[in-house]
N, C-alpha and C. Protein backbone atom coordinates (compact mmCIF):
# COMPACT_ATOMS: atom_id res chain seq x y z
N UNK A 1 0.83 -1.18 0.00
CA UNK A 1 0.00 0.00 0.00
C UNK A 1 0.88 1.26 0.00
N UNK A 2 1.99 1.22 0.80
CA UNK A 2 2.66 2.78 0.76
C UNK A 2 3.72 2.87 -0.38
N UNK A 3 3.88 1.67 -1.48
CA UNK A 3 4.37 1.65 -2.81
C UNK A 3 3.31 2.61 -3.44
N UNK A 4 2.24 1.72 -3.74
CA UNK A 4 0.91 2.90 -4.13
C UNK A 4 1.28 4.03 -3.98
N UNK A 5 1.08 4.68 -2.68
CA UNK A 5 0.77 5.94 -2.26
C UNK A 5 2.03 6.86 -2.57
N UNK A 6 3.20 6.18 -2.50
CA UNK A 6 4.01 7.12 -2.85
C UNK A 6 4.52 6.72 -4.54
N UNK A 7 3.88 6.36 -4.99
CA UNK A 7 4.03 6.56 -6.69
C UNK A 7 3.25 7.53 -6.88
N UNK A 8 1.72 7.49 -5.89
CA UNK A 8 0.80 8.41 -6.46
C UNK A 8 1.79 9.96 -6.42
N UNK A 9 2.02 9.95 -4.81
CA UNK A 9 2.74 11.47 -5.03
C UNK A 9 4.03 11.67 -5.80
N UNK A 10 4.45 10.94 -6.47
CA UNK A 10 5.52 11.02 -7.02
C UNK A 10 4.60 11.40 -8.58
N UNK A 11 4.07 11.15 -8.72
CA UNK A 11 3.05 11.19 -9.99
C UNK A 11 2.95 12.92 -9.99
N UNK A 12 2.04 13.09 -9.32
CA UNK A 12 1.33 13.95 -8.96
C UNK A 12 2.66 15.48 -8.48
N UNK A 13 3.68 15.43 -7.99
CA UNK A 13 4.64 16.18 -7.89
C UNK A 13 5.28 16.34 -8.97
N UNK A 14 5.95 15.38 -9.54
CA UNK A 14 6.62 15.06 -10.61
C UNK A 14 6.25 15.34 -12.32
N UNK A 15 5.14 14.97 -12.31
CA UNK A 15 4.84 14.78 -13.86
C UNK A 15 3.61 15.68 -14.66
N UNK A 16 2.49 15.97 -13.32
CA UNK A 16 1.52 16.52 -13.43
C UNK A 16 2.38 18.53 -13.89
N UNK A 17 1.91 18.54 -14.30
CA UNK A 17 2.13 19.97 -14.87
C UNK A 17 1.00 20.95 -14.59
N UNK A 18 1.23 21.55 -13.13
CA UNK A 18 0.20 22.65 -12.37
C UNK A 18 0.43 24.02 -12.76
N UNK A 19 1.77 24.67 -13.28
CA UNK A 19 2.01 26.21 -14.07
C UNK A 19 0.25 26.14 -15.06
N UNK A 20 0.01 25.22 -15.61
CA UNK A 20 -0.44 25.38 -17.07
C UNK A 20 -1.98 25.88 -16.77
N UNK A 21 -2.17 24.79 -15.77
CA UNK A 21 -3.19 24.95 -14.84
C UNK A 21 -3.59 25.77 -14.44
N UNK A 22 -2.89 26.71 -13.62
CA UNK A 22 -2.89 27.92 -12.98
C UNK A 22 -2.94 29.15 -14.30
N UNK A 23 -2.23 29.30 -14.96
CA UNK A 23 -2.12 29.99 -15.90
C UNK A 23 -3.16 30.07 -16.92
N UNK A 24 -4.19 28.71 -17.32
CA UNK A 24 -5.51 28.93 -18.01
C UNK A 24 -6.69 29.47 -16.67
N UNK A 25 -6.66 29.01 -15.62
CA UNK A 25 -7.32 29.51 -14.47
C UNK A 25 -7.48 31.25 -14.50
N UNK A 26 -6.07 31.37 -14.46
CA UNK A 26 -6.22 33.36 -14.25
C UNK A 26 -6.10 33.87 -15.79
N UNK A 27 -6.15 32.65 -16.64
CA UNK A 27 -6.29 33.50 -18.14
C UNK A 27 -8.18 33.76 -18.06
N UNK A 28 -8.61 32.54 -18.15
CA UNK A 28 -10.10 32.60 -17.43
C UNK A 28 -10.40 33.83 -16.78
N UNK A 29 -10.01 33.43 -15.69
CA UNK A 29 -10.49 34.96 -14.51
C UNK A 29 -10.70 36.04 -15.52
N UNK A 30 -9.67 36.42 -16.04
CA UNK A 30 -9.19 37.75 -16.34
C UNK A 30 -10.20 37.85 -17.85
N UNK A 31 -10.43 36.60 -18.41
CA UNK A 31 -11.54 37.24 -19.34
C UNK A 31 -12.86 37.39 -18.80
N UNK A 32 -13.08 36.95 -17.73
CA UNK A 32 -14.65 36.91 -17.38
C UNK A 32 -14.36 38.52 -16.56
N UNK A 33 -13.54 38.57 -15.91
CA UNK A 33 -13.27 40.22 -15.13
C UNK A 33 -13.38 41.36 -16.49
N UNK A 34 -12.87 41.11 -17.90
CA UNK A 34 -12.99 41.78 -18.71
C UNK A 34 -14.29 42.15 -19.57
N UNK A 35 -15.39 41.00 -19.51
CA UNK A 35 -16.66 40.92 -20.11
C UNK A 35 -17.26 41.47 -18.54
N UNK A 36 -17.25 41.42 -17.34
CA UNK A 36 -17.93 41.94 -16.83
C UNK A 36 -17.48 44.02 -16.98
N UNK A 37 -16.20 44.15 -17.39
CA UNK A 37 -16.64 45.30 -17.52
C UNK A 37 -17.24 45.92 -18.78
N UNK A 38 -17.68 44.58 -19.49
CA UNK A 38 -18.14 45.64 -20.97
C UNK A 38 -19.82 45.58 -20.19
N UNK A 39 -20.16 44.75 -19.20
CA UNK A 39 -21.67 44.60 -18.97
C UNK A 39 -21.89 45.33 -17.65
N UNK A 40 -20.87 46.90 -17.47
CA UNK A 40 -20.59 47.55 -16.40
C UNK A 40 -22.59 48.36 -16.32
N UNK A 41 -23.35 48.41 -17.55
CA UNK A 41 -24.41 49.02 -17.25
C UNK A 41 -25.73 47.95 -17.46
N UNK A 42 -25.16 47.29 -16.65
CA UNK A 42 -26.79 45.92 -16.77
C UNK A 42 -26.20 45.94 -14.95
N UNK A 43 -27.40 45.59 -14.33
CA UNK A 43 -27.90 45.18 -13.32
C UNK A 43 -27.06 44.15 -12.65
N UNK A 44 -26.73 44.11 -11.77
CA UNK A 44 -25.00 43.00 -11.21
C UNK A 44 -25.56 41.85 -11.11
N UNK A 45 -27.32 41.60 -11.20
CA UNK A 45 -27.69 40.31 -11.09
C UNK A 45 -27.63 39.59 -12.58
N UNK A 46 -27.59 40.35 -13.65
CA UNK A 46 -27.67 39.68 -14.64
C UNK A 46 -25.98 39.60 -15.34
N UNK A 47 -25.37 40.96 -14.73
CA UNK A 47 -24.24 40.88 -15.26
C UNK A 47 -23.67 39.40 -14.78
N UNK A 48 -23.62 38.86 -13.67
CA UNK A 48 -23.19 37.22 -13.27
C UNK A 48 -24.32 36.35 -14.12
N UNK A 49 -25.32 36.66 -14.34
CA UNK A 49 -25.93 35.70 -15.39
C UNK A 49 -25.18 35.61 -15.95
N UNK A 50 -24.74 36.53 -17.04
CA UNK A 50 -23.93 36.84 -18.42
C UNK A 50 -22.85 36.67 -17.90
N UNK A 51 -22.28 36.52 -17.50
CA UNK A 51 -20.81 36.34 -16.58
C UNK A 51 -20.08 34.60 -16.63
N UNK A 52 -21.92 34.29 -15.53
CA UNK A 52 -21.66 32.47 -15.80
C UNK A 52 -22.01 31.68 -17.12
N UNK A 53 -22.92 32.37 -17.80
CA UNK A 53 -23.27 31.93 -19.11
C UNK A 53 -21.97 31.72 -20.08
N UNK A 54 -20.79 32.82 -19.95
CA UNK A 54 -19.51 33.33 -20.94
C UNK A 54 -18.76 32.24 -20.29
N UNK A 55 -18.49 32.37 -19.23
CA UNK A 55 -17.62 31.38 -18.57
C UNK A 55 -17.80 29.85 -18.73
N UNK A 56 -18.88 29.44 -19.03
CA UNK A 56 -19.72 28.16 -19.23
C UNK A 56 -19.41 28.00 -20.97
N UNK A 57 -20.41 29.09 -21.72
CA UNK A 57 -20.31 28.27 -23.24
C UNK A 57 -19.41 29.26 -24.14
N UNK A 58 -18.82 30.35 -23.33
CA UNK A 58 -17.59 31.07 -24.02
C UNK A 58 -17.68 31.94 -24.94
N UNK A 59 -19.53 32.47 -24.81
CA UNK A 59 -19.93 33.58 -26.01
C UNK A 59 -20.81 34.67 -25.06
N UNK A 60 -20.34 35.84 -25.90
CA UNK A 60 -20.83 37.03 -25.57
C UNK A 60 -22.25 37.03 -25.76
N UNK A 61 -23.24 36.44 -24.37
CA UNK A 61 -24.52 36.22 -24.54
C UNK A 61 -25.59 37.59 -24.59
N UNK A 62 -24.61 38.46 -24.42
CA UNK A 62 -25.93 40.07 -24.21
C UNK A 62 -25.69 40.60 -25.67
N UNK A 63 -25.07 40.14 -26.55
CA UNK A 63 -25.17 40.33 -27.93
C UNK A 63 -26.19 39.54 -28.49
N UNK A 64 -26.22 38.38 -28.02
CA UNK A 64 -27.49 37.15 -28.71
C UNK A 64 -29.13 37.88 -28.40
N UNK A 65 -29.20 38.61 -27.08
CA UNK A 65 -30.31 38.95 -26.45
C UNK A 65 -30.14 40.35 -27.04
N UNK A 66 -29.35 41.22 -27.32
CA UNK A 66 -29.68 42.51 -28.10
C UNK A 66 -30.21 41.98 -29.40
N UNK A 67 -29.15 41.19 -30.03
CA UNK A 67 -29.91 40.73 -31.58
C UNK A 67 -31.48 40.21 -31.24
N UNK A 68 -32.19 39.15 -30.40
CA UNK A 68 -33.05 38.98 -30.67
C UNK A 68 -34.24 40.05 -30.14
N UNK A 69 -33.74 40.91 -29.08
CA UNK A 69 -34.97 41.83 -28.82
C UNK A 69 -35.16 42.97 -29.78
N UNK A 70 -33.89 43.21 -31.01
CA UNK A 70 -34.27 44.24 -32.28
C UNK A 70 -35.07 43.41 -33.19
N UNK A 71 -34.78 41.89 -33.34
CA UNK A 71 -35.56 41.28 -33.86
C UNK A 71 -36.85 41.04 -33.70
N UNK A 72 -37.34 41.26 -32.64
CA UNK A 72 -38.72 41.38 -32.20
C UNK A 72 -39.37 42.34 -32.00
């Protein structure tokens, strides 16, 4: 069992590559911090709508909802 366990951390120290990790993490952050300031004049409850929506499927969703409410 402590063969196991210390391959795992040897794995996991060793080979796993956490920079890359970290670095798409605050690339992330920093675009969702950037779309919340283009949605600086919507309501802070929807701006995190639009916030988690971008962060989730990665598109500027208050453009989809401007296009369809000129459309209507």
């Amino acid at each position: 069992m402590q063969i196991c366990v210390n391959y795992i951390f040897e794995y996991f120290n060793n080979y796993l590559d956490t920079d890359t990790a970290n670095e798409t993490t605050i690339l992330h952050e920093q675009k969702n911090d950037k779309y919340r300031k283009i949605l600086k004049g919507y309501d802070s409850e929807i701006q995190e709508w639009l916030v988690s929506m971008f962060s989730t499927q990665g598109k500027y969703m208050h453009k989809y909802l401007l296009n369809f409410i000129k459309d209507t």
